[in-house]
N, C-alpha and C. Protein backbone atom coordinates (compact mmCIF):
# COMPACT_ATOMS: atom_id res chain seq x y z
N UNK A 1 0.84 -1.19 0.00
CA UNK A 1 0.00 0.00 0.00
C UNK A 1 0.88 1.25 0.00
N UNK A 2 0.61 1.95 -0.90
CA UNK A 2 1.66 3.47 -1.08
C UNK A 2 0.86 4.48 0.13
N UNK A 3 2.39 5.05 0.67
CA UNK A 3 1.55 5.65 1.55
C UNK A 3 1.66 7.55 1.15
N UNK A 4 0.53 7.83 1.84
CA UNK A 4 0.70 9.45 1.46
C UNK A 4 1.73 10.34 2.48
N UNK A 5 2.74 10.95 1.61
CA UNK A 5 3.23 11.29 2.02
C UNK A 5 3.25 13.76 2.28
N UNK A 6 4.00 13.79 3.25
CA UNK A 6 3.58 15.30 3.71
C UNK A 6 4.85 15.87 3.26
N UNK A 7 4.06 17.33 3.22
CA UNK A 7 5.14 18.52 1.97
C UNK A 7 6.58 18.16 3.22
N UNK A 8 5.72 18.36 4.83
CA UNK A 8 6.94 18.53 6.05
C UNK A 8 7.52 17.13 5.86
N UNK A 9 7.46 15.98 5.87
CA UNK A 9 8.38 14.97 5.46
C UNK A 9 8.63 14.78 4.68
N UNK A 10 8.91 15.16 3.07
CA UNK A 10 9.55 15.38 2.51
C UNK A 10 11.30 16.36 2.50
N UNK A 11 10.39 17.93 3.16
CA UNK A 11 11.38 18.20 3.41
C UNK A 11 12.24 18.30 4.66
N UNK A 12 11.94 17.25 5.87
CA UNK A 12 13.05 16.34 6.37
C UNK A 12 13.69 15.69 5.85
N UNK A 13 13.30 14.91 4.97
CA UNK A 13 14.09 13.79 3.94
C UNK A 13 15.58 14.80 3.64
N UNK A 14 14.89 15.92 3.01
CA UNK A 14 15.80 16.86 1.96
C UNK A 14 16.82 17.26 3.11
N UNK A 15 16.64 17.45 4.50
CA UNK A 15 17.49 18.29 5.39
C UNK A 15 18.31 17.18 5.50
N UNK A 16 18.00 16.01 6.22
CA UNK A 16 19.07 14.77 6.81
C UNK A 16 19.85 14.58 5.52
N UNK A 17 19.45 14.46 4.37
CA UNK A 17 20.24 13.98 3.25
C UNK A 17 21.11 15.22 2.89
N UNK A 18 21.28 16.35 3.10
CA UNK A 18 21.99 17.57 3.13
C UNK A 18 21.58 17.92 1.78
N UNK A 19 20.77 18.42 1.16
CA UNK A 19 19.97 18.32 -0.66
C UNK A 19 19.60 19.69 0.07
N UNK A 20 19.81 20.74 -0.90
CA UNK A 20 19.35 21.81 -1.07
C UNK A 20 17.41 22.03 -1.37
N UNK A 21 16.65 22.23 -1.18
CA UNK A 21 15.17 22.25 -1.52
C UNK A 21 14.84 22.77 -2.66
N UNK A 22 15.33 22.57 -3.72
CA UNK A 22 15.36 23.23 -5.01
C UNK A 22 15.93 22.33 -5.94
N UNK A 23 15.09 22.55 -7.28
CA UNK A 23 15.15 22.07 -8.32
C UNK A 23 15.29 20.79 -8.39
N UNK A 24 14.46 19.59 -7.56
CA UNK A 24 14.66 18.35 -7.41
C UNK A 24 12.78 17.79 -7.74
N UNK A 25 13.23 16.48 -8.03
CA UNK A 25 11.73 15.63 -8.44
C UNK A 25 11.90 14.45 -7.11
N UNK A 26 10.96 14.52 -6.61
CA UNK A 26 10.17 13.29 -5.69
C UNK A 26 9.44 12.34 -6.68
N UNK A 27 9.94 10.92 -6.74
CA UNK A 27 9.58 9.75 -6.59
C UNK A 27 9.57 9.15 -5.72
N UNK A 28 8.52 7.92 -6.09
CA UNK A 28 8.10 7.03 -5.11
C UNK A 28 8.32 5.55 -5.53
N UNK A 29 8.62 4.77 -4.82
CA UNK A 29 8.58 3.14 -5.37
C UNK A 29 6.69 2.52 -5.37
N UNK A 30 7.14 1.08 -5.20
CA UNK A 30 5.52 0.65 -4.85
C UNK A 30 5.48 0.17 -3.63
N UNK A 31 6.42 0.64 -2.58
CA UNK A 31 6.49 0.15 -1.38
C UNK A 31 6.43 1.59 -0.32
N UNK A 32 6.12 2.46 -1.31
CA UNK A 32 5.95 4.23 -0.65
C UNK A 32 7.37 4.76 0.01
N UNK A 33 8.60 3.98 -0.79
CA UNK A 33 9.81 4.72 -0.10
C UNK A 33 10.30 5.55 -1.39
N UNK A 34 10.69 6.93 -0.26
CA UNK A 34 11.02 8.28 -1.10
C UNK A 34 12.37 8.25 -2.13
N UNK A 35 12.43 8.45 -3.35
CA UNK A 35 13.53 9.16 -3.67
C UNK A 35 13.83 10.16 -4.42
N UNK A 36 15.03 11.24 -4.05
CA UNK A 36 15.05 12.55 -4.31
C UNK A 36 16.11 12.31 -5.69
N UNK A 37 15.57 13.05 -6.72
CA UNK A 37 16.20 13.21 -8.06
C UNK A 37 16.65 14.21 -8.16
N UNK A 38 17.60 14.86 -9.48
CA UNK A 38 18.01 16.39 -9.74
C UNK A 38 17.07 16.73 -10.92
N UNK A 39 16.31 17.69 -10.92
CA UNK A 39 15.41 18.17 -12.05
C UNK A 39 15.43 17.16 -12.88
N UNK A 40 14.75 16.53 -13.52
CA UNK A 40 14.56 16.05 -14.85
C UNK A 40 15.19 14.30 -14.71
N UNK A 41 16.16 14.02 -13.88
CA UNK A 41 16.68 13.03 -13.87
C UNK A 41 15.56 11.87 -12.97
N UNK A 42 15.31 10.88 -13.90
CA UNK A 42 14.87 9.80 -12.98
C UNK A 42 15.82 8.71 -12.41
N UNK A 43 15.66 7.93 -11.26
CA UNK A 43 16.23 6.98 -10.96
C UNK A 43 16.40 5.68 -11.58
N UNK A 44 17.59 5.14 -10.98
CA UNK A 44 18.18 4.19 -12.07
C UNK A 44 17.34 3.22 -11.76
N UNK A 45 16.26 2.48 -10.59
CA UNK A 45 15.92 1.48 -11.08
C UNK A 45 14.39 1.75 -11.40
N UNK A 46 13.92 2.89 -12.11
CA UNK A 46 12.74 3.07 -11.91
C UNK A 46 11.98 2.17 -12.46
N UNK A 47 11.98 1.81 -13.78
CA UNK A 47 11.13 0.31 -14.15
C UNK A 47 11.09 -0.88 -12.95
N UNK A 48 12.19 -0.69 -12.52
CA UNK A 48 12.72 -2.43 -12.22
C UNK A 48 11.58 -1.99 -10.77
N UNK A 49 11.94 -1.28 -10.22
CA UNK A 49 10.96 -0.73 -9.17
C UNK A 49 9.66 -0.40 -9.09
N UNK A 50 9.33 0.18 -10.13
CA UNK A 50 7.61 0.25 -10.38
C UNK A 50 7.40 1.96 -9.79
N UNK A 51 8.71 2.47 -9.98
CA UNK A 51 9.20 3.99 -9.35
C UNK A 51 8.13 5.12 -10.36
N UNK A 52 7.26 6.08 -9.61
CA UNK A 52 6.42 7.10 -10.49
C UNK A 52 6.76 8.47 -9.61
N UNK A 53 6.85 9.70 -10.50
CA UNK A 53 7.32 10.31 -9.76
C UNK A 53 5.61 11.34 -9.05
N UNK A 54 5.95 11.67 -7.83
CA UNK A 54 4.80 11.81 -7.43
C UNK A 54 4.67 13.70 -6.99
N UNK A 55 6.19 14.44 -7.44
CA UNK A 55 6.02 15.87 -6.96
C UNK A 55 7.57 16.80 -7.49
N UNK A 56 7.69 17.49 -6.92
CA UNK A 56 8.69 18.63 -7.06
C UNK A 56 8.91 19.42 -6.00
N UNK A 57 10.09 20.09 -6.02
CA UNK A 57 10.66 21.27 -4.68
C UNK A 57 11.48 22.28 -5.74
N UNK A 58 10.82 23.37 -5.42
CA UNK A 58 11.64 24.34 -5.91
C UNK A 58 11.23 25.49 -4.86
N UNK A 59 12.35 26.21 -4.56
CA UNK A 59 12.87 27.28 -3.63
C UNK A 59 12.16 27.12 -2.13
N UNK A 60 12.18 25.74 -1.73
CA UNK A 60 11.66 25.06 -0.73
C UNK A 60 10.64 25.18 -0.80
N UNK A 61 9.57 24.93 -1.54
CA UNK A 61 7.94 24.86 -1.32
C UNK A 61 8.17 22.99 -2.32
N UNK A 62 7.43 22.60 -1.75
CA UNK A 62 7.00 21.10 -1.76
C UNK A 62 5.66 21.22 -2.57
N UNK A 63 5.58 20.63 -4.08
CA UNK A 63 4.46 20.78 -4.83
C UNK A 63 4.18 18.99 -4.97
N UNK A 64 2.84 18.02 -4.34
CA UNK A 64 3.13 16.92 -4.41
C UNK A 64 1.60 16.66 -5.40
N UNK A 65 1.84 16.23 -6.57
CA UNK A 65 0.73 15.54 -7.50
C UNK A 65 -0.62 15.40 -6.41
């Protein structure tokens, strides 16, 4: 079950991982775990994963589909 995730945990994700809040894409697997991309770039196992991307951060505002 994918779970819904919040603009504020997202950008915890972004602080612990030291990622600037800008110009990055949020995906999701099919197991609802996060991963943070650079604009435009998807992750390497996104097929193999069943990975969709579900949002964006630009100038720290959290925009989630």
């Amino acid at each position: 079950m994918i779970k819904q995730h919040t603009e504020q945990e997202i950008l915890e994700i972004l602080k612990e991982i030291e990622i600037e809040p800008d110009m990055v894409d949020i995906w999701e697997d099919r197991d609802g775990d996060i991963s943070i991309e650079a604009r435009g770039m998807a992750p390497a196992g996104e097929r193999e994963f069943k990975m969709k991307q579900i949002g964006h951060v630009d100038n720290g505002i959290v925009w989630l589909d």
